[in-house]
PDB file of N, CA and C in Angstrom:
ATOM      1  N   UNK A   1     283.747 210.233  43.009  1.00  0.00           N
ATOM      2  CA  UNK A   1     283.671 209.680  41.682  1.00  0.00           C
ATOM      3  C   UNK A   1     282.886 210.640  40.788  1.00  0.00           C
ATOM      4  N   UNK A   2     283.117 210.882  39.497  1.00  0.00           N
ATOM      5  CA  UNK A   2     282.761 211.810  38.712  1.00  0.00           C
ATOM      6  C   UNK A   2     282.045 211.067  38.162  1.00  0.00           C
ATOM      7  N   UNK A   3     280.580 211.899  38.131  1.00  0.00           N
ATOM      8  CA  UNK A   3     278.996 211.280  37.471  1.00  0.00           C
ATOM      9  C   UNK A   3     278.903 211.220  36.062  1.00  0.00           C
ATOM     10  N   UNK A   4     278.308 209.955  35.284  1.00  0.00           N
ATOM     11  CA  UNK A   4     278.692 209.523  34.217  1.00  0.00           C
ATOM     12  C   UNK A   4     277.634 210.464  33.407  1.00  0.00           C
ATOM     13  N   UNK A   5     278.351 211.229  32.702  1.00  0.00           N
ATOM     14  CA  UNK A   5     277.824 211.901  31.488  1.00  0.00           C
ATOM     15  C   UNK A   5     276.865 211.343  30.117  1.00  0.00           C
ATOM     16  N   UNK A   6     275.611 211.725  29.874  1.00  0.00           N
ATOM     17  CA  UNK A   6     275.369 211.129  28.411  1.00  0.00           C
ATOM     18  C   UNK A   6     276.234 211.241  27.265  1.00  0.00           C
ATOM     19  N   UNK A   7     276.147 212.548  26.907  1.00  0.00           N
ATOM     20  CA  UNK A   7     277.230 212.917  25.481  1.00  0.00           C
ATOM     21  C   UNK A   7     278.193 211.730  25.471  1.00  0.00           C
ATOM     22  N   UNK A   8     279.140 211.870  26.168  1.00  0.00           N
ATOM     23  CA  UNK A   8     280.178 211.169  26.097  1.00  0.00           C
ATOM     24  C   UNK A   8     279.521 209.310  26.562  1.00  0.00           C
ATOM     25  N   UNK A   9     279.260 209.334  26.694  1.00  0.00           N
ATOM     26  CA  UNK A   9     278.491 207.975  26.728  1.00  0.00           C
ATOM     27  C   UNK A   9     277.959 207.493  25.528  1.00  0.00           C
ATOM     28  N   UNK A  10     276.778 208.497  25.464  1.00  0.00           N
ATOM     29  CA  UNK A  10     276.031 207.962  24.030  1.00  0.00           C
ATOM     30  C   UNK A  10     277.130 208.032  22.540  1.00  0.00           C
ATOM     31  N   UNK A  11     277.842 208.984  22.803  1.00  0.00           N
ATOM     32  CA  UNK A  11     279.088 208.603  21.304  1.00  0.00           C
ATOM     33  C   UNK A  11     280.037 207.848  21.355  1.00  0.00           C
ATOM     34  N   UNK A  12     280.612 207.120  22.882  1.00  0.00           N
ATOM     35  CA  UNK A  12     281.085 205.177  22.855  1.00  0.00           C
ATOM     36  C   UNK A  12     279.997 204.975  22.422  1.00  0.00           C
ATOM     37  N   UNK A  13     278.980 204.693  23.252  1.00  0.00           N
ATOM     38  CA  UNK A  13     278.532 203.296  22.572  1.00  0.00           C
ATOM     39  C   UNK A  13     277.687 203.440  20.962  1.00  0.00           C
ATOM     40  N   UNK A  14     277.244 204.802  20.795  1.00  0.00           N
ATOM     41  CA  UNK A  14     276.971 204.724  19.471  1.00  0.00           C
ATOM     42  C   UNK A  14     278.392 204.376  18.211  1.00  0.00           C
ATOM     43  N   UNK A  15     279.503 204.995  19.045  1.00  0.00           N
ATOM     44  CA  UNK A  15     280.718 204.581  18.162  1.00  0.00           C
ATOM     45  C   UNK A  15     281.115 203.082  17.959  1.00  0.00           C
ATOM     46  N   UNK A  16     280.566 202.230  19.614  1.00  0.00           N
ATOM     47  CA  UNK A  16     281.410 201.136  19.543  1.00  0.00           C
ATOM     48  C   UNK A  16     280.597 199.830  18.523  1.00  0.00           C
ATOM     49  N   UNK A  17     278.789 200.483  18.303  1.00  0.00           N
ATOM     50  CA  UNK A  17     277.769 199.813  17.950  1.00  0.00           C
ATOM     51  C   UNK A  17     278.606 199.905  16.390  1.00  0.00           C
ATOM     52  N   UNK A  18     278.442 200.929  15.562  1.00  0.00           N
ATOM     53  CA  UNK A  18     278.869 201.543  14.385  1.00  0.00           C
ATOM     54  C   UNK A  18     280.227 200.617  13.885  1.00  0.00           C
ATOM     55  N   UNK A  19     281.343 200.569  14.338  1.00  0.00           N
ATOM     56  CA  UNK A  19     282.322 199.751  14.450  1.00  0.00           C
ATOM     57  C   UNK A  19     282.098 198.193  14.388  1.00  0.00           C
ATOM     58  N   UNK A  20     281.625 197.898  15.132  1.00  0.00           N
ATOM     59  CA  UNK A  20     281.156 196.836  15.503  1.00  0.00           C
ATOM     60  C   UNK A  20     280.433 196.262  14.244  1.00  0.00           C
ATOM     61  N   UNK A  21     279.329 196.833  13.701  1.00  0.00           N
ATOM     62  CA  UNK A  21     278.996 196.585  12.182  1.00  0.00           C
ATOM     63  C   UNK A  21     279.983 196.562  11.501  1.00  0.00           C
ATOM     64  N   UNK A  22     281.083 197.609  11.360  1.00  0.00           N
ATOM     65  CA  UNK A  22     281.311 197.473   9.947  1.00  0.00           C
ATOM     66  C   UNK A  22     282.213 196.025  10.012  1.00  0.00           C
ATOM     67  N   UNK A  23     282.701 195.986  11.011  1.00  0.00           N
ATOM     68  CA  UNK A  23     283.922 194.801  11.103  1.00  0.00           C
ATOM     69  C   UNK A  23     283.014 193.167  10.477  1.00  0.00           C
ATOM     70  N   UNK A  24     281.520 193.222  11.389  1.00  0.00           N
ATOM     71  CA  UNK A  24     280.698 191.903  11.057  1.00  0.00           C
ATOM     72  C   UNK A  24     280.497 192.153   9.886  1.00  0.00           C
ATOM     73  N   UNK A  25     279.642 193.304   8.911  1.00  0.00           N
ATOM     74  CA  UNK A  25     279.670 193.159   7.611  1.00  0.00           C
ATOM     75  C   UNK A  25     281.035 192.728   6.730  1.00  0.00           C
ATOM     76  N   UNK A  26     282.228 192.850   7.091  1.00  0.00           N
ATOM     77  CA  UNK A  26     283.536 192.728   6.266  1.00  0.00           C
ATOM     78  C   UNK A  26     283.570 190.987   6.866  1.00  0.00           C
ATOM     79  N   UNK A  27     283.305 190.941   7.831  1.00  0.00           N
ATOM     80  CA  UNK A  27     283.288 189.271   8.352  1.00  0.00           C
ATOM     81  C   UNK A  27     282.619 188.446   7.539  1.00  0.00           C
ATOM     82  N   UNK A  28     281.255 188.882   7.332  1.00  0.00           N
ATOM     83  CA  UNK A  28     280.328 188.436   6.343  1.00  0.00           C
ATOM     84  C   UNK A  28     280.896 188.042   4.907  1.00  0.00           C
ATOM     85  N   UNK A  29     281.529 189.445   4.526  1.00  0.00           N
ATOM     86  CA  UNK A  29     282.153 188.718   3.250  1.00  0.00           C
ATOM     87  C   UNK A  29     283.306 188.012   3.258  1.00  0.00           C
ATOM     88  N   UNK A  30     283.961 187.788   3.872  1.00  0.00           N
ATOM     89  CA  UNK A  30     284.987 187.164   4.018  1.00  0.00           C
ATOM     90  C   UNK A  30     284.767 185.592   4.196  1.00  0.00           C
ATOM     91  N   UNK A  31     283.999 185.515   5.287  1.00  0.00           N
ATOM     92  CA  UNK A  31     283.723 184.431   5.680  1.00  0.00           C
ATOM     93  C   UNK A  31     281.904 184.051   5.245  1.00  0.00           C
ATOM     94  N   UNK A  32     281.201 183.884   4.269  1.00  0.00           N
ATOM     95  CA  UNK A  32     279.724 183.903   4.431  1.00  0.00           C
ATOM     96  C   UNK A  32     279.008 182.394   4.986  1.00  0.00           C
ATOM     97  N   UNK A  33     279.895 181.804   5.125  1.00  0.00           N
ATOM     98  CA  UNK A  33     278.877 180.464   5.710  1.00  0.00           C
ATOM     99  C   UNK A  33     278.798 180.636   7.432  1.00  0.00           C
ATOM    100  N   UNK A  34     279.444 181.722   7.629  1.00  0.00           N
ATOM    101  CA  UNK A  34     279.089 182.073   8.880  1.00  0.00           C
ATOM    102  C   UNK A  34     278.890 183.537   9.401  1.00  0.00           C
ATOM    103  N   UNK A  35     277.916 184.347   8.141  1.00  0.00           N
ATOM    104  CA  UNK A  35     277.501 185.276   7.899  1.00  0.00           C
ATOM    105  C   UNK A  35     276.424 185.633   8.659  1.00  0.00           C
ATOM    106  N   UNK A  36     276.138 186.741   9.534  1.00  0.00           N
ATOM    107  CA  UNK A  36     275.003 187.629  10.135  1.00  0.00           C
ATOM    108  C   UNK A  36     274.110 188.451   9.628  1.00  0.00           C
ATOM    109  N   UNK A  37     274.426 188.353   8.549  1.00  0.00           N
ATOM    110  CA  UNK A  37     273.199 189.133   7.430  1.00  0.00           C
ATOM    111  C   UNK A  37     271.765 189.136   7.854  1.00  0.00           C
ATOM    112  N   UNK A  38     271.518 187.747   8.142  1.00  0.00           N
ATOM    113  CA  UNK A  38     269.729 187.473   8.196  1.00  0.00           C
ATOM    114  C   UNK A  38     269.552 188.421  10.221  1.00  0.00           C
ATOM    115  N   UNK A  39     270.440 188.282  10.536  1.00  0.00           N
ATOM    116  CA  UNK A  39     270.183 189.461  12.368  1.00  0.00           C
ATOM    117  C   UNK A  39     270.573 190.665  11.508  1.00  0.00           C
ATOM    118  N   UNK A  40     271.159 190.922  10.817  1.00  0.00           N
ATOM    119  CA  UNK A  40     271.326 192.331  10.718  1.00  0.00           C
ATOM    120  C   UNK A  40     270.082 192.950   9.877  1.00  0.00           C
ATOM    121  N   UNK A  41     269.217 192.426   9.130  1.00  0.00           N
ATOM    122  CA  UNK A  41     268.011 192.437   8.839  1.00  0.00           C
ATOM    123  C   UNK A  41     267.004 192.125   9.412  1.00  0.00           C
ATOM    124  N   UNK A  42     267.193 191.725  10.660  1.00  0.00           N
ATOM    125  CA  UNK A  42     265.942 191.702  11.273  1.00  0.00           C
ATOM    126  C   UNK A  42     266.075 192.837  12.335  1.00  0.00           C
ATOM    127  N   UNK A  43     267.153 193.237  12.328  1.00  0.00           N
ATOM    128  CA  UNK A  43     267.385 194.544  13.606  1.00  0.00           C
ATOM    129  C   UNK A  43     267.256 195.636  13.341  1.00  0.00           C
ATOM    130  N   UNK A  44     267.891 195.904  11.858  1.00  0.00           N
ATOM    131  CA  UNK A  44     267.990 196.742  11.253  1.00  0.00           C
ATOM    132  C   UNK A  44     267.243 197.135   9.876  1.00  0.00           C
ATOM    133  N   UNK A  45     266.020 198.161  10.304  1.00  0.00           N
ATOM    134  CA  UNK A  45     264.798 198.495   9.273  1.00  0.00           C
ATOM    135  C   UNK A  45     265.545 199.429   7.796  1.00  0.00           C
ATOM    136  N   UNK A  46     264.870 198.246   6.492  1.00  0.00           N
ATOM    137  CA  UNK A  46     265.676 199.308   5.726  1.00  0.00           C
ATOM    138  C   UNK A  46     266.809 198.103   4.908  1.00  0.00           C
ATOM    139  N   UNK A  47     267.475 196.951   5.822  1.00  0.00           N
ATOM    140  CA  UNK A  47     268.846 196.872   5.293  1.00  0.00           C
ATOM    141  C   UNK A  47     268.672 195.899   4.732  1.00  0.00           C
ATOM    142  N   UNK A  48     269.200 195.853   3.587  1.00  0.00           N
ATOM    143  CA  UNK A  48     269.142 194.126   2.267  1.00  0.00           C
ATOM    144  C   UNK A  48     270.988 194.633   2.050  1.00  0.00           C
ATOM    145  N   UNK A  49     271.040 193.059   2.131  1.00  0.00           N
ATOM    146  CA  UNK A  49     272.445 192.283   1.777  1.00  0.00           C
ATOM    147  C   UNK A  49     272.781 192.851   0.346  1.00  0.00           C
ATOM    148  N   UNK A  50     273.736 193.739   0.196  1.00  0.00           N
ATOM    149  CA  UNK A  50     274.516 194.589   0.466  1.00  0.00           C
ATOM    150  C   UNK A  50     274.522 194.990  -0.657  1.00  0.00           C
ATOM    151  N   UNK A  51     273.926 196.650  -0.450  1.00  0.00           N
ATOM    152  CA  UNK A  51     274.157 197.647  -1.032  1.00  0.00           C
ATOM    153  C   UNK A  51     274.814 199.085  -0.180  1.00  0.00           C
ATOM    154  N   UNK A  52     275.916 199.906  -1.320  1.00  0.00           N
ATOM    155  CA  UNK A  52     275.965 201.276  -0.646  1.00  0.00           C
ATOM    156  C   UNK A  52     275.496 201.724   0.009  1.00  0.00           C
ATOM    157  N   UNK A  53     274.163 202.132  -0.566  1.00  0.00           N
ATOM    158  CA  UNK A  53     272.875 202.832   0.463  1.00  0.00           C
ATOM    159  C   UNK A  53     272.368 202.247   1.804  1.00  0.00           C
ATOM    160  N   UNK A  54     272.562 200.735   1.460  1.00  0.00           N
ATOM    161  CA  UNK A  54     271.865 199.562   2.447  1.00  0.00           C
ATOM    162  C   UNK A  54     273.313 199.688   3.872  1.00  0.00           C
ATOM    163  N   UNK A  55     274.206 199.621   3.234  1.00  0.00           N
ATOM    164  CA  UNK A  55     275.018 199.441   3.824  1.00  0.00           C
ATOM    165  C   UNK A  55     275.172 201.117   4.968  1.00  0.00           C
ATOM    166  N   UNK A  56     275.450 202.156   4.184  1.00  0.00           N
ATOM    167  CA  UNK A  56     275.451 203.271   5.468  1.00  0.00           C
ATOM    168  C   UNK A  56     273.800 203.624   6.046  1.00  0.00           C
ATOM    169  N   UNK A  57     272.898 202.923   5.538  1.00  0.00           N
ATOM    170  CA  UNK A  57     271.961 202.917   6.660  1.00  0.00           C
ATOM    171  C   UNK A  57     272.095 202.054   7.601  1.00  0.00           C
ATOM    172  N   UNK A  58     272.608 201.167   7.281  1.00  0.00           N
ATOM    173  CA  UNK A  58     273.262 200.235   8.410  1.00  0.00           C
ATOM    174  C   UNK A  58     273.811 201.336   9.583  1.00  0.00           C
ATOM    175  N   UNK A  59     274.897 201.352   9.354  1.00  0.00           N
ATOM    176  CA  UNK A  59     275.894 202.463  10.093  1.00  0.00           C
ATOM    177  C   UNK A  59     275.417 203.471  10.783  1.00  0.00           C
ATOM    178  N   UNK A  60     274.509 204.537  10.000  1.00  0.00           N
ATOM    179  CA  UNK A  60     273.354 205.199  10.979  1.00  0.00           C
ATOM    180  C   UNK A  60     272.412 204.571  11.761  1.00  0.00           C
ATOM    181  N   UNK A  61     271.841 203.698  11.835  1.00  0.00           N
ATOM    182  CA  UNK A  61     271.140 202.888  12.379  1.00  0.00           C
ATOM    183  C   UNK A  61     271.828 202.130  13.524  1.00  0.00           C
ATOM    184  N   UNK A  62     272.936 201.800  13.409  1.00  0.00           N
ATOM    185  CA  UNK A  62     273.835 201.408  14.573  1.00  0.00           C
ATOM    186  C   UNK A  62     274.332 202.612  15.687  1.00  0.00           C
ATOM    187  N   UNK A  63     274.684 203.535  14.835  1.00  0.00           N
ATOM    188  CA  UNK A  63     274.945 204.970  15.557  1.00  0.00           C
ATOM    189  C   UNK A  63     273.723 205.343  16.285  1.00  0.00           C
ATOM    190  N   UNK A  64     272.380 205.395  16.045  1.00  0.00           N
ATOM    191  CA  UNK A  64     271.414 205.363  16.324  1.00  0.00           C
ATOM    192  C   UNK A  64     270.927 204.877  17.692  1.00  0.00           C
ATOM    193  N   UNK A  65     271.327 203.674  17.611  1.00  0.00           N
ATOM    194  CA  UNK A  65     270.735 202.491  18.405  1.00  0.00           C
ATOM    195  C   UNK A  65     271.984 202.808  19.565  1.00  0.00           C
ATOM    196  N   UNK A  66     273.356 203.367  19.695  1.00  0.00           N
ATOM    197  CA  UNK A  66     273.848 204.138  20.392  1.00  0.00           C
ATOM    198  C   UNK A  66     273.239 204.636  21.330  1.00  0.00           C
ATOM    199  N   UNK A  67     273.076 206.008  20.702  1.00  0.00           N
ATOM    200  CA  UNK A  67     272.413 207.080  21.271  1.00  0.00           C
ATOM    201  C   UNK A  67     271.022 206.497  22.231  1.00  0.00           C
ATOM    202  N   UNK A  68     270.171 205.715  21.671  1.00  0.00           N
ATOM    203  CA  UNK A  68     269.076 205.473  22.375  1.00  0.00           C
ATOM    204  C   UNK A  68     269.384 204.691  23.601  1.00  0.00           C
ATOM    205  N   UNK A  69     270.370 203.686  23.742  1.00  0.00           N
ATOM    206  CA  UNK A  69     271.061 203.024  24.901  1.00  0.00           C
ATOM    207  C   UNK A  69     271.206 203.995  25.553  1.00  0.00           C
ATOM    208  N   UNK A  70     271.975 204.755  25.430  1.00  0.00           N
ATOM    209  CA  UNK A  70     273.285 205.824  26.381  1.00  0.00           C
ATOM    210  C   UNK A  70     271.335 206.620  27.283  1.00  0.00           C
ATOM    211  N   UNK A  71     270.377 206.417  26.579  1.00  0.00           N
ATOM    212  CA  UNK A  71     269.327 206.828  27.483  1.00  0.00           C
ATOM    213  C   UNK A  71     269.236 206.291  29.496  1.00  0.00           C
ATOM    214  N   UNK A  72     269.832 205.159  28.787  1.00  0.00           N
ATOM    215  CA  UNK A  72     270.175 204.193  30.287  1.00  0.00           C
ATOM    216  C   UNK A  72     270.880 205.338  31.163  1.00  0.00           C
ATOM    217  N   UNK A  73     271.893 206.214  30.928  1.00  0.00           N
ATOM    218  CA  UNK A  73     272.665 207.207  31.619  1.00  0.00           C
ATOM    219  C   UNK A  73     271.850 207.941  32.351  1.00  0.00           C
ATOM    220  N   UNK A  74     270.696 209.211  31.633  1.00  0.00           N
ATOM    221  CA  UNK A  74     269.825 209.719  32.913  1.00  0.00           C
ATOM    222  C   UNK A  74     269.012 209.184  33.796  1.00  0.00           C
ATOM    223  N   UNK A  75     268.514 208.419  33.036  1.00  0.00           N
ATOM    224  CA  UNK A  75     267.720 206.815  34.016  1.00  0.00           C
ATOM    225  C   UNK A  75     268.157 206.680  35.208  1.00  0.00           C
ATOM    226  N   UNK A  76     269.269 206.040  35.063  1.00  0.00           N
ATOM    227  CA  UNK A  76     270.275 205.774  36.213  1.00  0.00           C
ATOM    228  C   UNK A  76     270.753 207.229  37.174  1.00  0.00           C
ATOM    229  N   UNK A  77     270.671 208.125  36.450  1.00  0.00           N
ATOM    230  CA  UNK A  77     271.244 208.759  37.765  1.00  0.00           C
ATOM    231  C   UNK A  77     269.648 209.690  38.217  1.00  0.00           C
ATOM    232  N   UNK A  78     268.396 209.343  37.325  1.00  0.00           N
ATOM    233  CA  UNK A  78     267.182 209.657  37.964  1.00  0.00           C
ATOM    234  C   UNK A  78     266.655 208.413  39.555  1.00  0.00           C
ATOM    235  N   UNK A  79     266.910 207.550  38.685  1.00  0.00           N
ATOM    236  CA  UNK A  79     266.917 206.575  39.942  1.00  0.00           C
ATOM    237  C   UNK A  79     267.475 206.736  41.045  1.00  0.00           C
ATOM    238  N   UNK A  80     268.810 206.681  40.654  1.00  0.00           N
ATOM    239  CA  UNK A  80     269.638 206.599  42.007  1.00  0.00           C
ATOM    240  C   UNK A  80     269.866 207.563  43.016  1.00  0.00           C
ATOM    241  N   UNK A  81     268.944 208.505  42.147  1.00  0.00           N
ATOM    242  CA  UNK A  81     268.374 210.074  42.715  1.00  0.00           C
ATOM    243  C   UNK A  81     267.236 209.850  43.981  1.00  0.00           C
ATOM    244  N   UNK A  82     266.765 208.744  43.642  1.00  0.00           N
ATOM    245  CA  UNK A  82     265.121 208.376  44.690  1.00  0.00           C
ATOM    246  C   UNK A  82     265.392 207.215  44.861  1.00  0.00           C
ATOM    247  N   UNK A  83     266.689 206.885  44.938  1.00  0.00           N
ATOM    248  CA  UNK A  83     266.886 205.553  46.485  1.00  0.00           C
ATOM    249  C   UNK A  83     266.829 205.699  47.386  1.00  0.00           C
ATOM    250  N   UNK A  84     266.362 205.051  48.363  1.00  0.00           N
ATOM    251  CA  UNK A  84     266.316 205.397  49.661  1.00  0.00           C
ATOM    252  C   UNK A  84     267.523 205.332  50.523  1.00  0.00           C
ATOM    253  N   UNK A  85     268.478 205.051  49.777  1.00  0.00           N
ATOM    254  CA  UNK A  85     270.330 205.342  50.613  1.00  0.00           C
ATOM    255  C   UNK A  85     270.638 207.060  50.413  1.00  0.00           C
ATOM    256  N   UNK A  86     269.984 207.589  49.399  1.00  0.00           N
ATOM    257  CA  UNK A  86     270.156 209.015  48.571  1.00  0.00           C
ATOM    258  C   UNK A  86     269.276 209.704  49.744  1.00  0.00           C
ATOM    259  N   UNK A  87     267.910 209.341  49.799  1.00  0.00           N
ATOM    260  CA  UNK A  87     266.913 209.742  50.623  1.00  0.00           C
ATOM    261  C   UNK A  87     267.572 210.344  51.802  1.00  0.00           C
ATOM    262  N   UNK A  88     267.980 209.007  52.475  1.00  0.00           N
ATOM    263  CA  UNK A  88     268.532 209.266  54.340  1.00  0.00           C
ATOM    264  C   UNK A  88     269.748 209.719  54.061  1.00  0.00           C
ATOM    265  N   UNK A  89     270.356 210.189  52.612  1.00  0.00           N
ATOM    266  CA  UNK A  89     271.690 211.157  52.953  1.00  0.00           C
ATOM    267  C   UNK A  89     273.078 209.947  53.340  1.00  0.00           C
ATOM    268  N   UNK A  90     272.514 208.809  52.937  1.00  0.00           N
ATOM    269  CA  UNK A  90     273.716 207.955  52.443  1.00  0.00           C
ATOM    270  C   UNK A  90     274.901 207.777  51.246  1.00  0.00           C
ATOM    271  N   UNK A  91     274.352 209.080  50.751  1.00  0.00           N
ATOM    272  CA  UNK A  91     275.422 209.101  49.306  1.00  0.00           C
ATOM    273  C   UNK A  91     276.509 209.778  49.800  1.00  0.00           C
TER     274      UNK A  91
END
């Protein structure tokens, strides 16, 4: 099995985070009595209901919050580096 890469990791999920906003912000207006505005302001430092500016800091900030997940990637293969199945040559 081929070992899971950051790069390509951290730009899904920073892509799928990014996406993922813009669709709930367009949800928001569409639909506002069942609007996420007040979580997307508490997650996201910076963002008031809805401006340009407010709005692609959103988007970086989701892209963002990507990248810092996809950290889970070396983690995991630091760990699984000093298991003791790795240790005794069980991999």
């Amino acid at each position: 099995m081929e070992r899971l890469r950051y790069w390509p990791t951290a730009w899904a999920l920073g892509g799928f985070l990014a996406v993922s906003y813009v669709v709930c912000v367009a949800w928001d207006g569409l639909f506002p009595s069942w609007a996420m505005r007040g979580a997307w302001q508490d997650l996201l430092p910076g963002f008031e209901w809805l401006s340009v500016g407010s709005f692609f800091l959103g988007l970086v900030e989701t892209l963002v919050y990507g990248l810092w997940f996809a950290l889970l990637v070396p983690l995991l293969r630091w760990t699984a580096g000093r298991s003791p199945e790795a240790i005794r040559g069980g991999r």
